[in-house]
Protein backbone atom coordinates (compact mmCIF):
# COMPACT_ATOMS: atom_id res chain seq x y z
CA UNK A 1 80.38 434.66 -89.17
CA UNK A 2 76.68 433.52 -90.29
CA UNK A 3 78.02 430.15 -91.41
CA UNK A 4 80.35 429.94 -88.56
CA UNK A 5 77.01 430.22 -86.02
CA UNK A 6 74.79 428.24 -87.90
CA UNK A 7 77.72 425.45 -87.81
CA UNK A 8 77.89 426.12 -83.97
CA UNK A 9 74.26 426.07 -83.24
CA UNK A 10 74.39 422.88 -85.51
CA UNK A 11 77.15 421.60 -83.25
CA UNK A 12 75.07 422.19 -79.65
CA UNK A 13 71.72 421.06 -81.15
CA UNK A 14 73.65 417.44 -81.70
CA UNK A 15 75.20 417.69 -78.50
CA UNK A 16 72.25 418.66 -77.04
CA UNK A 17 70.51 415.75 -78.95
CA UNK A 18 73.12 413.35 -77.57
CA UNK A 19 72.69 414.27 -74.08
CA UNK A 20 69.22 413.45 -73.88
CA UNK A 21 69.47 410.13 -75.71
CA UNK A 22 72.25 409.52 -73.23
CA UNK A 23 70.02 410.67 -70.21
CA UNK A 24 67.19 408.34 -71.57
CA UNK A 25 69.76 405.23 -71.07
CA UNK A 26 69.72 402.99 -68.39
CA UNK A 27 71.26 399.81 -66.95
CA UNK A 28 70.12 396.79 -64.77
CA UNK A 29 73.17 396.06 -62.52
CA UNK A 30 73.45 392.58 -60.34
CA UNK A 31 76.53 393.03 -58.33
CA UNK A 32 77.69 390.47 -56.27
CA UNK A 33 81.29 392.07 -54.94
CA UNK A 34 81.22 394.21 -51.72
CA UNK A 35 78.17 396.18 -51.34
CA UNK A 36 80.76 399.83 -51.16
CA UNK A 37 82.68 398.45 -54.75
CA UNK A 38 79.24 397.74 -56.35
CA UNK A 39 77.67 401.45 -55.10
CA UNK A 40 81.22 402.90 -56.51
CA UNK A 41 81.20 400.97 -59.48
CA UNK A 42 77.29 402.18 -60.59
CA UNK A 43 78.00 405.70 -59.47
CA UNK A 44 81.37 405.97 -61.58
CA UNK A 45 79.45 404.40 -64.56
CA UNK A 46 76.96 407.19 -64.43
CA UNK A 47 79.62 410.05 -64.18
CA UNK A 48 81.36 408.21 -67.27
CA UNK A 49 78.82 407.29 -69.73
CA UNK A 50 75.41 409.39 -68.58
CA UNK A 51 73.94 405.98 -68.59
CA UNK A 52 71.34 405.79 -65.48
CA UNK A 53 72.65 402.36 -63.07
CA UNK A 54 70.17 400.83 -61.44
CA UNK A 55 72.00 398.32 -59.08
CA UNK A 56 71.56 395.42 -57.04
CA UNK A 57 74.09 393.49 -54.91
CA UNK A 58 73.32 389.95 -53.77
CA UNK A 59 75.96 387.36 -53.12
CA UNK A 60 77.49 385.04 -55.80
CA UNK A 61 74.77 382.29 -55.30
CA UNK A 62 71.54 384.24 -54.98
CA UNK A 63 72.39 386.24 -58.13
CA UNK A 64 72.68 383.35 -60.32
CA UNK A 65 69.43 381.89 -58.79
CA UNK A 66 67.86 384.80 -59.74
CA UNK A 67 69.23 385.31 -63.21
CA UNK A 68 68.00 381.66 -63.50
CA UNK A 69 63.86 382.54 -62.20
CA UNK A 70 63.96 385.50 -64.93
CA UNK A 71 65.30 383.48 -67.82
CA UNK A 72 61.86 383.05 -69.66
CA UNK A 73 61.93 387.50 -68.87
CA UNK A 74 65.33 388.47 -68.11
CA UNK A 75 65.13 391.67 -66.20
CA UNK A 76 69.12 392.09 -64.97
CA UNK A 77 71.86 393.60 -68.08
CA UNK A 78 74.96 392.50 -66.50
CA UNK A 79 75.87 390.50 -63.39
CA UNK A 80 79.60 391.96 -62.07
CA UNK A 81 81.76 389.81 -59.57
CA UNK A 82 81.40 387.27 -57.75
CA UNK A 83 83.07 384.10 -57.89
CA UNK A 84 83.09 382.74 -61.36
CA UNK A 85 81.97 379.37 -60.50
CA UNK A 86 77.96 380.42 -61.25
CA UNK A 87 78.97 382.21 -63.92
CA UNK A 88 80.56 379.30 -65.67
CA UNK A 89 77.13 377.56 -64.49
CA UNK A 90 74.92 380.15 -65.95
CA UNK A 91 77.48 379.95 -69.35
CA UNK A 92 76.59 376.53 -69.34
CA UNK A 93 72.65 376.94 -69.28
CA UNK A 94 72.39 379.48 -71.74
CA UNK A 95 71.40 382.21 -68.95
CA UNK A 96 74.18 384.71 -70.37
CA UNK A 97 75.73 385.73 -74.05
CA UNK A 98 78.61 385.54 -75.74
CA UNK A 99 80.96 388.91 -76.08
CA UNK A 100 84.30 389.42 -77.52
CA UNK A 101 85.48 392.44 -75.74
CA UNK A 102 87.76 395.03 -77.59
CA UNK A 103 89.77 395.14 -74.21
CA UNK A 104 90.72 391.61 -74.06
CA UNK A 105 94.24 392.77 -75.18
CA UNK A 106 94.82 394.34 -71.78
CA UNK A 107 94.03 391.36 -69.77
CA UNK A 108 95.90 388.78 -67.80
CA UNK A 109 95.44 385.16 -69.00
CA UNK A 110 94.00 384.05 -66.78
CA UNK A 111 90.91 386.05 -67.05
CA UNK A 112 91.19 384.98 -71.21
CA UNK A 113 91.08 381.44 -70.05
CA UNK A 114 87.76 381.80 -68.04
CA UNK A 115 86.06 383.59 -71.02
CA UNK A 116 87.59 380.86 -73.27
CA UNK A 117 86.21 377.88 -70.91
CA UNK A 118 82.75 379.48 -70.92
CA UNK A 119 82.56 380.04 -75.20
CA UNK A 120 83.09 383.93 -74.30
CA UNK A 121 79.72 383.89 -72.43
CA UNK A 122 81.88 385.25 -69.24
CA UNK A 123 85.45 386.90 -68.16
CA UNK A 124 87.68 387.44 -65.37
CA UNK A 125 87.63 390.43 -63.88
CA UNK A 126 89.67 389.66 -60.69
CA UNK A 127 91.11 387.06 -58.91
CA UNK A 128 92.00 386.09 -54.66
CA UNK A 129 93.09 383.27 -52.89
CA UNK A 130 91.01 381.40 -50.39
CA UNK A 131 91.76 381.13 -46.41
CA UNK A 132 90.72 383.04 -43.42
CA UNK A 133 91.24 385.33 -40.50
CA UNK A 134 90.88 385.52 -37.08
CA UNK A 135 90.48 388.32 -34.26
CA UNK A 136 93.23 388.29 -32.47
CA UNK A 137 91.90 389.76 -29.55
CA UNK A 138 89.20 387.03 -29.04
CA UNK A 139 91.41 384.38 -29.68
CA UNK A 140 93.66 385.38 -26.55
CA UNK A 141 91.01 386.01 -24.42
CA UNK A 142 89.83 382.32 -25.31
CA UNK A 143 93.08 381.25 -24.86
CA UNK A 144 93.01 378.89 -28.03
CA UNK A 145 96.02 378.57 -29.95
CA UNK A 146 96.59 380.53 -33.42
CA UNK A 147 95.03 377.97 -36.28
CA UNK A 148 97.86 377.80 -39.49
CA UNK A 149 95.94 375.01 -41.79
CA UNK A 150 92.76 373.84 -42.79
CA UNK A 151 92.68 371.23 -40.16
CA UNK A 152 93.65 373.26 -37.02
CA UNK A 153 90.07 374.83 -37.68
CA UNK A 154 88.96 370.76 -36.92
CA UNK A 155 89.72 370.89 -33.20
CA UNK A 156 87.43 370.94 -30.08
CA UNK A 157 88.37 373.67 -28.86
CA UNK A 158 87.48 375.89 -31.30
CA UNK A 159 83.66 375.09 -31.29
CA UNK A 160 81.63 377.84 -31.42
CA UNK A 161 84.50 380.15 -32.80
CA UNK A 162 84.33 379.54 -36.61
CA UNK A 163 81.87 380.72 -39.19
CA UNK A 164 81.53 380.39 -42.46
CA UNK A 165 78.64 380.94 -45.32
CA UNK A 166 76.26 378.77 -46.60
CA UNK A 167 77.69 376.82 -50.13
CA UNK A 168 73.70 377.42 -51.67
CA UNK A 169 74.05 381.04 -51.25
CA UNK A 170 77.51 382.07 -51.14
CA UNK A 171 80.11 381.96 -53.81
CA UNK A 172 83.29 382.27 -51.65
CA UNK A 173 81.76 379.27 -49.21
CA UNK A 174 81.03 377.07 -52.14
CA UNK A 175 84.64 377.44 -53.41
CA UNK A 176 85.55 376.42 -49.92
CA UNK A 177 83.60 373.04 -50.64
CA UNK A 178 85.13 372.81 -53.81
CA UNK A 179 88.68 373.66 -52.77
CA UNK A 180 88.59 371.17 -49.58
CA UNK A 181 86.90 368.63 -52.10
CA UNK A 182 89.95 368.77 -54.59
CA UNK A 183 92.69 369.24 -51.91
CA UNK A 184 91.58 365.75 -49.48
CA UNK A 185 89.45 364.20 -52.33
CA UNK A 186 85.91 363.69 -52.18
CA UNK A 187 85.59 361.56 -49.20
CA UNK A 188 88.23 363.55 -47.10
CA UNK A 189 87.00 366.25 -48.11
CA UNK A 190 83.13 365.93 -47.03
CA UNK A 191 84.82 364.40 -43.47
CA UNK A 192 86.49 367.80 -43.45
CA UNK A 193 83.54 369.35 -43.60
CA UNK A 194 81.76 367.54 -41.12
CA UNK A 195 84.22 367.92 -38.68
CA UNK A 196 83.94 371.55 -39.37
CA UNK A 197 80.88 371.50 -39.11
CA UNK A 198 80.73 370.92 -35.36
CA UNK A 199 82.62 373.85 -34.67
CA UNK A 200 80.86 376.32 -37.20
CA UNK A 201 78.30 378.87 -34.82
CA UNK A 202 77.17 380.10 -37.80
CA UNK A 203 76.06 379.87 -41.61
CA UNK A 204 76.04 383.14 -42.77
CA UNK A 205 74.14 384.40 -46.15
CA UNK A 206 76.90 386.73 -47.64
CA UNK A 207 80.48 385.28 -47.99
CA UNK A 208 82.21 387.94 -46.46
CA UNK A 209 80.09 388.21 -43.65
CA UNK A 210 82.18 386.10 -41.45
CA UNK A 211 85.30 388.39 -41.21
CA UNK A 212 83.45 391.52 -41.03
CA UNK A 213 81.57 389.75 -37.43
CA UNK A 214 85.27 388.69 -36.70
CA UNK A 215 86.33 392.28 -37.43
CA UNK A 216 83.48 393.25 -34.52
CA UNK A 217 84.43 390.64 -32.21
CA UNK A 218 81.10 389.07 -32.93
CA UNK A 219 83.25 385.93 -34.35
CA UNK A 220 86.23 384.21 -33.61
CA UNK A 221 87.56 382.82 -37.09
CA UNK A 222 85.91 383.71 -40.81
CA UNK A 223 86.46 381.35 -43.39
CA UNK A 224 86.33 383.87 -46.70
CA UNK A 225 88.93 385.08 -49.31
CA UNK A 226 91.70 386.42 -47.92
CA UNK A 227 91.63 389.79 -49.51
CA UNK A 228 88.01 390.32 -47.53
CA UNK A 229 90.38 389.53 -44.19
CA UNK A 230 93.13 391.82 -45.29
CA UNK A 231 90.04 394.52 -45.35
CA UNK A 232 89.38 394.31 -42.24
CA UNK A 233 92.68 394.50 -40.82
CA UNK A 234 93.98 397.75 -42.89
CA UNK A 235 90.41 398.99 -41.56
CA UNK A 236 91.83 398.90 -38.32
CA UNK A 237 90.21 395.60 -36.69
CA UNK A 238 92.40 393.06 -35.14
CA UNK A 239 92.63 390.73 -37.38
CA UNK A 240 95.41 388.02 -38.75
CA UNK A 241 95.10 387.02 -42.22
CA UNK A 242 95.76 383.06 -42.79
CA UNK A 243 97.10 381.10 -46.05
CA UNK A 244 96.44 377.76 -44.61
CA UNK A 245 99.45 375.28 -45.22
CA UNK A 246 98.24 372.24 -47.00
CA UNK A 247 97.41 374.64 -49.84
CA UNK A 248 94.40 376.88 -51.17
CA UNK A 249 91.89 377.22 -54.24
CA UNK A 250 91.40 380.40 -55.38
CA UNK A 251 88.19 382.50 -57.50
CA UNK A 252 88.57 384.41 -60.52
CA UNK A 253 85.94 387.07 -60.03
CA UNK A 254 84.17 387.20 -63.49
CA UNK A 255 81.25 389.27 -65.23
CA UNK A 256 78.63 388.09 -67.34
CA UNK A 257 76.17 389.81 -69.37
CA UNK A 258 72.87 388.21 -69.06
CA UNK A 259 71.20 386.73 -72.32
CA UNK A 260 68.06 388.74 -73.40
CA UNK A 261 69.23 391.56 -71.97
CA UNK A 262 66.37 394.77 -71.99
CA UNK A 263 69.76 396.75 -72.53
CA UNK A 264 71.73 395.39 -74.52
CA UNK A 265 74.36 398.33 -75.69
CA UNK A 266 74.25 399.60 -72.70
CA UNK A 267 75.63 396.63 -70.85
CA UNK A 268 78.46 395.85 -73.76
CA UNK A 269 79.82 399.64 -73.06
CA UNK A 270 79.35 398.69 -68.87
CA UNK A 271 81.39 395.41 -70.47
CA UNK A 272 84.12 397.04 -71.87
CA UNK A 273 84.78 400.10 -69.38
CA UNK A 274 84.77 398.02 -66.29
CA UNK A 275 88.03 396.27 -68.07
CA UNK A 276 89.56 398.96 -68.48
CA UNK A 277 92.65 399.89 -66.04
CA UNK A 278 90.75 402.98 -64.66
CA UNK A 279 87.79 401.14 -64.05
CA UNK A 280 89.73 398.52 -62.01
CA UNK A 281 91.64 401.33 -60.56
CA UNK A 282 88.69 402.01 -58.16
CA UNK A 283 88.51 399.39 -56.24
CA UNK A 284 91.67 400.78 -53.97
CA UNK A 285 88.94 403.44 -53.13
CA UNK A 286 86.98 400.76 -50.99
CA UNK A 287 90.01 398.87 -49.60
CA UNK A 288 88.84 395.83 -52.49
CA UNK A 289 92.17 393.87 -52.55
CA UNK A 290 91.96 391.04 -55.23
CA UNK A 291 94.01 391.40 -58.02
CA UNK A 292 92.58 393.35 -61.01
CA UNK A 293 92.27 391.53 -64.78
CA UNK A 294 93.76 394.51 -66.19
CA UNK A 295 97.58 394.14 -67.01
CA UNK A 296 97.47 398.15 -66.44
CA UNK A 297 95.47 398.08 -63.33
CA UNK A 298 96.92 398.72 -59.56
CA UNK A 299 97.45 396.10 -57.19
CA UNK A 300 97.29 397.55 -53.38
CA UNK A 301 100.83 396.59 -51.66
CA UNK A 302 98.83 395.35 -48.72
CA UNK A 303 96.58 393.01 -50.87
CA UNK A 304 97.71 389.30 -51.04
CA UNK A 305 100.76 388.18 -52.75
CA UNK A 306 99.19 385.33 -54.96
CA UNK A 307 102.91 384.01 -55.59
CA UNK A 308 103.62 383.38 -52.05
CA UNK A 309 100.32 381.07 -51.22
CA UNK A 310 100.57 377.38 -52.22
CA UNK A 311 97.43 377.56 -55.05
CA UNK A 312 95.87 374.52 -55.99
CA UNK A 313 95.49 373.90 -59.12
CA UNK A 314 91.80 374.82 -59.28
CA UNK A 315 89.84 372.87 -61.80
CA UNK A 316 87.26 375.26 -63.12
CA UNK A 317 85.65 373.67 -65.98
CA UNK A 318 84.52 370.43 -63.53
CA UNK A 319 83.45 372.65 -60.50
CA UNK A 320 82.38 375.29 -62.33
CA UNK A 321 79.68 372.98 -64.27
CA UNK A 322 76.03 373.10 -63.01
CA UNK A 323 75.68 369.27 -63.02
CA UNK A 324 78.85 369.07 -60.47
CA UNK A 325 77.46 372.20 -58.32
CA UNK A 326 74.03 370.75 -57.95
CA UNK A 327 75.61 367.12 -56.57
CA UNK A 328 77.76 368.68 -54.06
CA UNK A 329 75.03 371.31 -52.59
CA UNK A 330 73.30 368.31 -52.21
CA UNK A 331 75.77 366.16 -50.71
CA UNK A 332 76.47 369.11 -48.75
CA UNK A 333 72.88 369.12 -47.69
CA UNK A 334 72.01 365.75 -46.59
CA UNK A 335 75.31 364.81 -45.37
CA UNK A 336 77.06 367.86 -43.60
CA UNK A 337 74.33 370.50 -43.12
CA UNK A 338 71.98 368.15 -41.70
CA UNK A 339 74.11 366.84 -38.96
CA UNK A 340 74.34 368.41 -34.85
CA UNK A 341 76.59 370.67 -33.46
């Protein structure tokens, strides 16, 4: 009984030991998916692990700008989501490290081939087509007729109805660039935009932010991923979720663990659970609809069926470079953003 005590008291010392090591952990969180996915994502973490999350969410485009200022003192352990375009970038520039993931098994291959293109520096976490969505409400009252392609959102009478996000800032709006880029070419494309242009009320910060004014009747049409319209509408708002008919790119959502990191373990083990099936699991709790990297993980019925949308063949490596990001914000700059509405 003595040695069976002393073995027990041996047992809840380590525990005990463990426990407060584990309490003493922490984590530096840059989010850039929906703010509710991000707080769920930090909060399940904790529950899991122990490990104390402190989070930040910031679109696609302001994250990597940031991970960028801190290089020379990195201060962020893993960026999560977010379109993978600037995390390809920041793979590129040496902002994030490589990490061969024990749960690369489980994953599509899709979400392989983005590690792969980046030297294992990123991965693919999730993936959603491109389009938009409209309030159905505003557009009868307005009388205008119900857009189907990329270039109904071109005519007069929809000025003043359509918003999208900035390209600089936003992720999802600089896929749009890059999507209308590879789908007219280069010169088409840019005319595209500039015709848009004169319709757009509104650049918004946050990529989603379009839809969710939509959603409020603050907005006719949002250009955004289409699983950010489907939100909306299961939420209850009237709106009508568009795959536009000359075709669509698409993201595949992607986390990164940032090079220097203060925390290093901590982010690998953030790393490896948020691939795993469970992890990916939650995002049904927050009405997230993109399809999860996990070969296990649920797919909501009312999120997008990727095999039904005419996908271009989206050419990561190219737009995903910084060289080829930098010369289209700029082109974007002087040429579209620059011009009246």
């Amino acid at each position: 009984m003595r040695k069976l005590a002393a073995t027990s008291a041996g047992a809840l010392m380590a525990f005990a030991a463990s426990v407060s090591a584990a309490s003493a952990d922490k984590l530096t969180l840059y989010c850039s998916a929906q703010e509710d996915w991000c707080q769920l994502m930090a909060r399940s973490f904790e529950d899991a692990t122990g490990i104390d999350v402190d989070m930040t969410r910031k679109s696609s485009g302001e994250t990597f700008a940031q991970v960028r200022a801190e290089a020379s003192n990195p201060k962020g352990d893993v960026w999560w989501g977010g379109t993978g375009d600037p995390h390809l970038q920041a793979a590129e520039e040496g902002l994030t490290m490589e990490y061969m993931s024990p749960m690369r098994d489980q994953l599509h291959d899709w979400a392989i081939s983005q590690a792969e293109s980046a030297g294992n520096k990123t991965i693919g976490i999730y993936s959603g087509a491109l389009g938009y969505g409209y309030n159905t409400d505003l557009l009868a009252a307005n009388n205008l007729p119900e857009p189907a392609c990329w270039k109904d959102l071109l005519k007069p009478e929809y000025k003043g109805h359509v918003q999208m996000a900035n390209p600089n800032s936003s992720g999802t709006a600089y896929t749009t660039l890059a999507s209308m880029v590879q789908i007219f070419g280069e010169d088409d494309g840019f005319e595209f935009m500039k015709g848009l242009h004169k319709n757009i009320n509104q650049y918004t910060k946050s990529g989603s932010a379009p839809i969710k004014a939509a959603g409020r009747g603050e907005n006719t049409i949002g250009i955004v991923f289409m699983h950010d319209a489907v939100k909306q509408a299961v939420s209850g708002f009237p709106v009508k979720v568009v795959a536009p008919c000359e075709g669509t790119g698409y993201e595949i959502g992607s986390m990164s663990i940032i090079d220097g990191a203060r925390n290093e373990e901590e982010a690998k083990k953030f790393y490896d659970w948020a691939l795993s099936a469970d992890a990916q699991n939650l995002a049904l709790q927050v009405n997230a609809f993109q399809v999860p990297s996990n070969k296990g993980a649920q797919t909501s019925d009312k999120a997008p069926d990727m095999s039904t949308i005419k996908l271009i063949d989206y050419d990561f490596a190219k737009y995903g470079s910084s060289d080829e990001r930098k010369r289209l914000l700029q082109k974007w700059d002087e040429d579209v953003s620059t011009l009246p509405q």
